[in-house]
Each structure stands twice: as C-alpha cells, then as structure tokens.
C-alpha atoms as a PDB file:
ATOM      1  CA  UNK A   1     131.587  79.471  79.408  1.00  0.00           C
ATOM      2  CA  UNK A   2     132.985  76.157  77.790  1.00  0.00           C
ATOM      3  CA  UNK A   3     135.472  74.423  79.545  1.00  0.00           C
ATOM      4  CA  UNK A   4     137.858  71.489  78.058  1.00  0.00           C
ATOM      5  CA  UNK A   5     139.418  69.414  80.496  1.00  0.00           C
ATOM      6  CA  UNK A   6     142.493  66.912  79.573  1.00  0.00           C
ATOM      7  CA  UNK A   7     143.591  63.866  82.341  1.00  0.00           C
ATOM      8  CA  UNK A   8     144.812  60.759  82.480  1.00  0.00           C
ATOM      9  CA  UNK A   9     148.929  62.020  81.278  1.00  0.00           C
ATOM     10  CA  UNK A  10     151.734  60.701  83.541  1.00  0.00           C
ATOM     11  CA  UNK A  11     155.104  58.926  83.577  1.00  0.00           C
ATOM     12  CA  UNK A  12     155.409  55.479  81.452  1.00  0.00           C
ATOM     13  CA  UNK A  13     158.386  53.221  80.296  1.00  0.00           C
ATOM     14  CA  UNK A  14     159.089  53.085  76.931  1.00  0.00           C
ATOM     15  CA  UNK A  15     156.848  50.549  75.097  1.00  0.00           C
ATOM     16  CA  UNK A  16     153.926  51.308  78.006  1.00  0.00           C
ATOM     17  CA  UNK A  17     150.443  52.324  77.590  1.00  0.00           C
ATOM     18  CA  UNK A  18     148.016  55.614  78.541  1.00  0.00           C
ATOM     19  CA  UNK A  19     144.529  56.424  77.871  1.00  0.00           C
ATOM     20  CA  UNK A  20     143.955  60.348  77.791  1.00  0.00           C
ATOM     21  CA  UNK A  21     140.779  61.703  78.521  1.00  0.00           C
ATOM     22  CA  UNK A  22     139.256  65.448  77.354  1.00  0.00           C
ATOM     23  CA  UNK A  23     135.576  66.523  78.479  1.00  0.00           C
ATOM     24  CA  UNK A  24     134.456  69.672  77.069  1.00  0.00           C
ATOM     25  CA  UNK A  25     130.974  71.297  78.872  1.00  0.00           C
ATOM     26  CA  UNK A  26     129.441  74.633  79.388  1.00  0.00           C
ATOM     27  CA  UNK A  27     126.973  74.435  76.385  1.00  0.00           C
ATOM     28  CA  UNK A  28     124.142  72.471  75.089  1.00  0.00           C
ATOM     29  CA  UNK A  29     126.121  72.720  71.630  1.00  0.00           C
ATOM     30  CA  UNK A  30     127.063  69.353  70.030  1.00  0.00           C
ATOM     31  CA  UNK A  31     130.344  69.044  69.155  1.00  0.00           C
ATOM     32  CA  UNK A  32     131.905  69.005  65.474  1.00  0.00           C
ATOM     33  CA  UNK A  33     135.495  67.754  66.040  1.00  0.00           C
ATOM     34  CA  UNK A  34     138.025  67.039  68.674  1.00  0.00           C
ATOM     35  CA  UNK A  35     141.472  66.727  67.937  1.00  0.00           C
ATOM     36  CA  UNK A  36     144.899  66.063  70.353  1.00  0.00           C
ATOM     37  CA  UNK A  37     147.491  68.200  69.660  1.00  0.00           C
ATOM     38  CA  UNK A  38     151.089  67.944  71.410  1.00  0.00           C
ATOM     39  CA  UNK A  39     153.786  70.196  72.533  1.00  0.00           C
ATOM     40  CA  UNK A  40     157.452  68.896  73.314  1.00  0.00           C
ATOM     41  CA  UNK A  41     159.782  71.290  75.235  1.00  0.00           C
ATOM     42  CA  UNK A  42     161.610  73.566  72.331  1.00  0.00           C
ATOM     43  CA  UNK A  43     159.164  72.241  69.942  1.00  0.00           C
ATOM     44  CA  UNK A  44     155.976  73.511  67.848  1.00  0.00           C
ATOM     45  CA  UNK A  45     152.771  72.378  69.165  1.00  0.00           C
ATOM     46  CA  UNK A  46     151.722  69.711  66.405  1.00  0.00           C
ATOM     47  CA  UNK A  47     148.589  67.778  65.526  1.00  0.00           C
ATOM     48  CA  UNK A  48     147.980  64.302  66.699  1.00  0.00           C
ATOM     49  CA  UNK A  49     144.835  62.864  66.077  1.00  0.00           C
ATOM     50  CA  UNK A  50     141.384  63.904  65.236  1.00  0.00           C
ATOM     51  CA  UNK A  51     137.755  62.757  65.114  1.00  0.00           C
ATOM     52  CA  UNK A  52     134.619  63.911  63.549  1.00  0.00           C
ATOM     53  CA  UNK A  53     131.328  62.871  64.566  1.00  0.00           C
ATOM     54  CA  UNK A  54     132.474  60.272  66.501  1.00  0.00           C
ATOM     55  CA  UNK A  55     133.526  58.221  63.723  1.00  0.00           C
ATOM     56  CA  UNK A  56     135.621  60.048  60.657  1.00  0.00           C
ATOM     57  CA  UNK A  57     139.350  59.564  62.590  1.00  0.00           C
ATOM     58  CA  UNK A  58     142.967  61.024  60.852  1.00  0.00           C
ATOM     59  CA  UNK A  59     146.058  60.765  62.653  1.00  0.00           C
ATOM     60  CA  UNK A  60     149.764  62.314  62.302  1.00  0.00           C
ATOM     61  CA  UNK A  61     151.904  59.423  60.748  1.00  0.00           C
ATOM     62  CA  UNK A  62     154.116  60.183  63.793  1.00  0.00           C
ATOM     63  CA  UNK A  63     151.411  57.887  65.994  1.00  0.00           C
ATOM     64  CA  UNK A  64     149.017  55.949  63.510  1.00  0.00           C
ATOM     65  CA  UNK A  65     148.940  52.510  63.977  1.00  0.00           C
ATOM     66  CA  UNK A  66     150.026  53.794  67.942  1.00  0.00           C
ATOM     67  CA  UNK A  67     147.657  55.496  68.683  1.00  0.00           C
ATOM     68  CA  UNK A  68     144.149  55.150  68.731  1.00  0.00           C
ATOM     69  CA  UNK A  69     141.232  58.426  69.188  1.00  0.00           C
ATOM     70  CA  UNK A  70     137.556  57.708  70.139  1.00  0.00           C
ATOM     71  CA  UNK A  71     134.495  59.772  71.435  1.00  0.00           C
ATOM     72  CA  UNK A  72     131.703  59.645  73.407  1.00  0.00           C
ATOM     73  CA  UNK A  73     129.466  62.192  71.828  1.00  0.00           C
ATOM     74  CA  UNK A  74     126.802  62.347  74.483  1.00  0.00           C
ATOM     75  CA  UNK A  75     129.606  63.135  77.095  1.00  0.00           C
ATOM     76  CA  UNK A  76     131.198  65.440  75.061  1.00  0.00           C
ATOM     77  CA  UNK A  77     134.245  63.271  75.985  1.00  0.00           C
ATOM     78  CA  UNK A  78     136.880  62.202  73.561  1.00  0.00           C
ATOM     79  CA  UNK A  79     140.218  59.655  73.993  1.00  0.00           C
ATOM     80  CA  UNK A  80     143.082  58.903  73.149  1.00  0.00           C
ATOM     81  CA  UNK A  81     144.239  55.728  73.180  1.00  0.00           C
ATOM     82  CA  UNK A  82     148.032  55.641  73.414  1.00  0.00           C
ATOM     83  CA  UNK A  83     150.286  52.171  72.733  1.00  0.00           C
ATOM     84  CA  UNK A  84     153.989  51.341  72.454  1.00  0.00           C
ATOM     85  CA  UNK A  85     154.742  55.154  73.759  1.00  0.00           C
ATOM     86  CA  UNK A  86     158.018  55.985  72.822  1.00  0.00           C
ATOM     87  CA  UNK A  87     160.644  58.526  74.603  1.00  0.00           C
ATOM     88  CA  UNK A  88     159.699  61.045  71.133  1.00  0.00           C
ATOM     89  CA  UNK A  89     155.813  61.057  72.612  1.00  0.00           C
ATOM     90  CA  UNK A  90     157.171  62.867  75.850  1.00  0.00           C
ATOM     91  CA  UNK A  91     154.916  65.977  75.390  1.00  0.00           C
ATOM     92  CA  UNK A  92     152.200  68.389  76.868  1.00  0.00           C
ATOM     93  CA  UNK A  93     148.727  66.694  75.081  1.00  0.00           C
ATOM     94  CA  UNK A  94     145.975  69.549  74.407  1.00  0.00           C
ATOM     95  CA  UNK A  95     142.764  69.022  73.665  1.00  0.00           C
ATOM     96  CA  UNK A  96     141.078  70.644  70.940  1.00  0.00           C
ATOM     97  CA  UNK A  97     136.921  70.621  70.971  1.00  0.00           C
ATOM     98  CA  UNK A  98     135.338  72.455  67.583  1.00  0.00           C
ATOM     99  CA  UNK A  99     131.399  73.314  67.820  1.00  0.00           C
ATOM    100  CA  UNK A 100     131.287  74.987  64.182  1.00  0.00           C
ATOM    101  CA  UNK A 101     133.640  74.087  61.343  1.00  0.00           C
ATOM    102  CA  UNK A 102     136.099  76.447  60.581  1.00  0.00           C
ATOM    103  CA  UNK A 103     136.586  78.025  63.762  1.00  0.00           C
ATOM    104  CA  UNK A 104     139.528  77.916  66.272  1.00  0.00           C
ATOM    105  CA  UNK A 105     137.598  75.660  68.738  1.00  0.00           C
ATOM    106  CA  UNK A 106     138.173  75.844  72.424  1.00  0.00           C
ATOM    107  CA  UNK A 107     142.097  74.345  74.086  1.00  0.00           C
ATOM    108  CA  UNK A 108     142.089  72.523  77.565  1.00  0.00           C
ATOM    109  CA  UNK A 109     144.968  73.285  79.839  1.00  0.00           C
ATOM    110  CA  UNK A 110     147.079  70.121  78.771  1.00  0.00           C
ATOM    111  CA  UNK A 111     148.254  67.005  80.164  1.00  0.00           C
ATOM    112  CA  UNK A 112     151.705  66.054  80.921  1.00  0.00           C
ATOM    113  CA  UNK A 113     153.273  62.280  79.176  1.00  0.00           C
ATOM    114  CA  UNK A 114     156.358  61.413  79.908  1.00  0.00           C
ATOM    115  CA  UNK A 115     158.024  58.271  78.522  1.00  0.00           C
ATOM    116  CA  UNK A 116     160.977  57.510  80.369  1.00  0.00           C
ATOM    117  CA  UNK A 117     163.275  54.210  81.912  1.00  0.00           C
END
C-alpha cells in the first residue's frame, strides 16, 4: 500500500532554518501533487505549500517568501524549505502526495517544528 513519510521537523530558534523531507512509495504511480499542510495545537490543520509536476508551486501568504517547496519526481520525494521560522510556524507538518487530480491523496504521519528561545 502507499506509504508517505515526513522527517527532518525539530526544535529551532526563532529566525532559524529546517528542511522537511516527505517520500511517498508503494506504487509505480507518478505523482500529481504534493502539498504541506500544518496543524498547531487548538488549531485547524491549514495548507502550506504545494507543487505540481515538480515545477507549478503556490504557497499560503502565511510563509511565501519563507518558505520554499521543491520535488524530486523520480524519488517521489518532495521539500520544504523553511527560513526565518517564526514562534507562529510551531506546528505538526503533514505531507500530502496526490496520484489523480481531484482525489483526497494519501497523509504521512507528520513531523513535529518547534520554534522556540
């Protein structure tokens, strides 16, 4: 079955820098989209960032110009960039891999950031 893996979250200082990393496998399928979504303790998960085709990028005001998304198609492995984190990105970071448009896509298990002094 496919399987969408998230790493690379952990604790940073305000103004500090991660790279997140999701890999999705189980299927020979190429993938349509991947998109980062985000989850802060009392809040609605929310959309992040998204790419399509490994090129076509969008991006929640909230983070562009911050934060940057990129994919390596042939791993099936997209990133996300993430610059001048700020205590508001503290947040479980999903992973969301789409094989067919329109369709709900597969969710990783998240990644904890934390940006804290």
């Amino acid at each position: 079955q496919v399987q969408v893996v998230e790493s690379g979250g952990g604790l940073v200082q305000p103004g500090g820098s991660l790279r997140l990393s999701c890999t999705a496998s189980g299927t020979h399928l190429s993938i349509y989209t991947m998109k980062w979504y985000r989850q802060a303790p009392g809040k609605e998960r929310e959309f992040v960032a998204g790419i399509i085709g490994g090129r076509v990028t969008n991006y929640a005001d909230s983070v562009s110009g911050r934060f940057t998304i990129s994919s390596d198609n042939a791993k099936k492995t997209a990133y996300l960039q993430m610059n001048n984190l700020k205590p508001e990105d503290t947040a479980v970071y999903y992973c969301n891999a789409v094989y067919y448009k329109g369709t709900t896509g597969f969710w990783g298990q998240g990644t904890q950031v934390t940006v804290s002094s």
